[in-house]
Protein backbone atom coordinates (compact mmCIF):
# COMPACT_ATOMS: atom_id res chain seq x y z
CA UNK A 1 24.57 135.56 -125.88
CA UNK A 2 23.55 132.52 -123.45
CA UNK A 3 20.11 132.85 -124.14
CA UNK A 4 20.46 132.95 -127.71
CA UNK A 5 21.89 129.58 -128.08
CA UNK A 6 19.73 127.70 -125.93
CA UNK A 7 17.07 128.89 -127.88
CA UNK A 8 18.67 127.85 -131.02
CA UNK A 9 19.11 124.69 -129.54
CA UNK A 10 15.91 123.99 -128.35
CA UNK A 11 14.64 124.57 -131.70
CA UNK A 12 16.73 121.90 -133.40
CA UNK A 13 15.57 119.55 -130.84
CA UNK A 14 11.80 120.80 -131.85
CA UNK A 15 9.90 117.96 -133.91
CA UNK A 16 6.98 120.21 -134.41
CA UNK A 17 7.92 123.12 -137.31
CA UNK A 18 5.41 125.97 -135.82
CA UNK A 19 7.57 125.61 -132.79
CA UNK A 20 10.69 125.47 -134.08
CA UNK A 21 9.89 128.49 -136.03
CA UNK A 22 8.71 130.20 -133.07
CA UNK A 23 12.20 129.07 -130.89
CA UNK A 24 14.25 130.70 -134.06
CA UNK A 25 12.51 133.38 -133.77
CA UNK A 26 12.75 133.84 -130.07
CA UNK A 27 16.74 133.03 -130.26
CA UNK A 28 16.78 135.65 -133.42
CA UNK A 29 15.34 138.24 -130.72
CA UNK A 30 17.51 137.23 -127.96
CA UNK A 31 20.87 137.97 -130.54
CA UNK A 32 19.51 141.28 -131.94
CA UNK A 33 19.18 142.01 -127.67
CA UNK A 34 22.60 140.95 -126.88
CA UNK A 35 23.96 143.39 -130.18
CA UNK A 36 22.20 146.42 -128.84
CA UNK A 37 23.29 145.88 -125.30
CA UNK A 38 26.98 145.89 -126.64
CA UNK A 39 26.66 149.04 -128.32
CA UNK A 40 25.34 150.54 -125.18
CA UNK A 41 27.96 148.99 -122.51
CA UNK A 42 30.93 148.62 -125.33
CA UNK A 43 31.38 144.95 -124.50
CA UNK A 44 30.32 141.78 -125.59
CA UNK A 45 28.33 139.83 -123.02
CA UNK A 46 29.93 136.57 -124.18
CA UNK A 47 28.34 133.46 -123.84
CA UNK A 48 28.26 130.81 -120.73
CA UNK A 49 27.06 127.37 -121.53
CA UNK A 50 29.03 125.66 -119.28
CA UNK A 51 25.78 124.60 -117.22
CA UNK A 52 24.25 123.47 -120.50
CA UNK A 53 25.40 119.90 -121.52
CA UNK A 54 23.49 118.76 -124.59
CA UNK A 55 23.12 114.78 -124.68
CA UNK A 56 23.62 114.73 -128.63
């Protein structure tokens, strides 16, 4: 679920609305990934974000 948060992130940080529609979309895809994944293995992934510090 990693990937899904940084995207959501970035697309707070996004000034520009095309691309922070684009970067919602994108994390919107990663989440629907991580959901079908866990039906397949029977886990949750989790999320890391340890290596992700934001500044704000």
């Amino acid at each position: 679920m990693t990937e899904h948060r940084i995207y959501r992130r970035l697309a707070r940080r996004q000034k520009s609305p095309e691309n922070r529609r684009i970067l919602e979309q994108i994390a919107g895809d990663e989440k629907r990934h991580n959901e079908q994944w866990n039906l397949y293995t029977d886990e949750d992934a989790g999320h890391n974000l340890g290596f992700f510090k934001s500044k704000r």
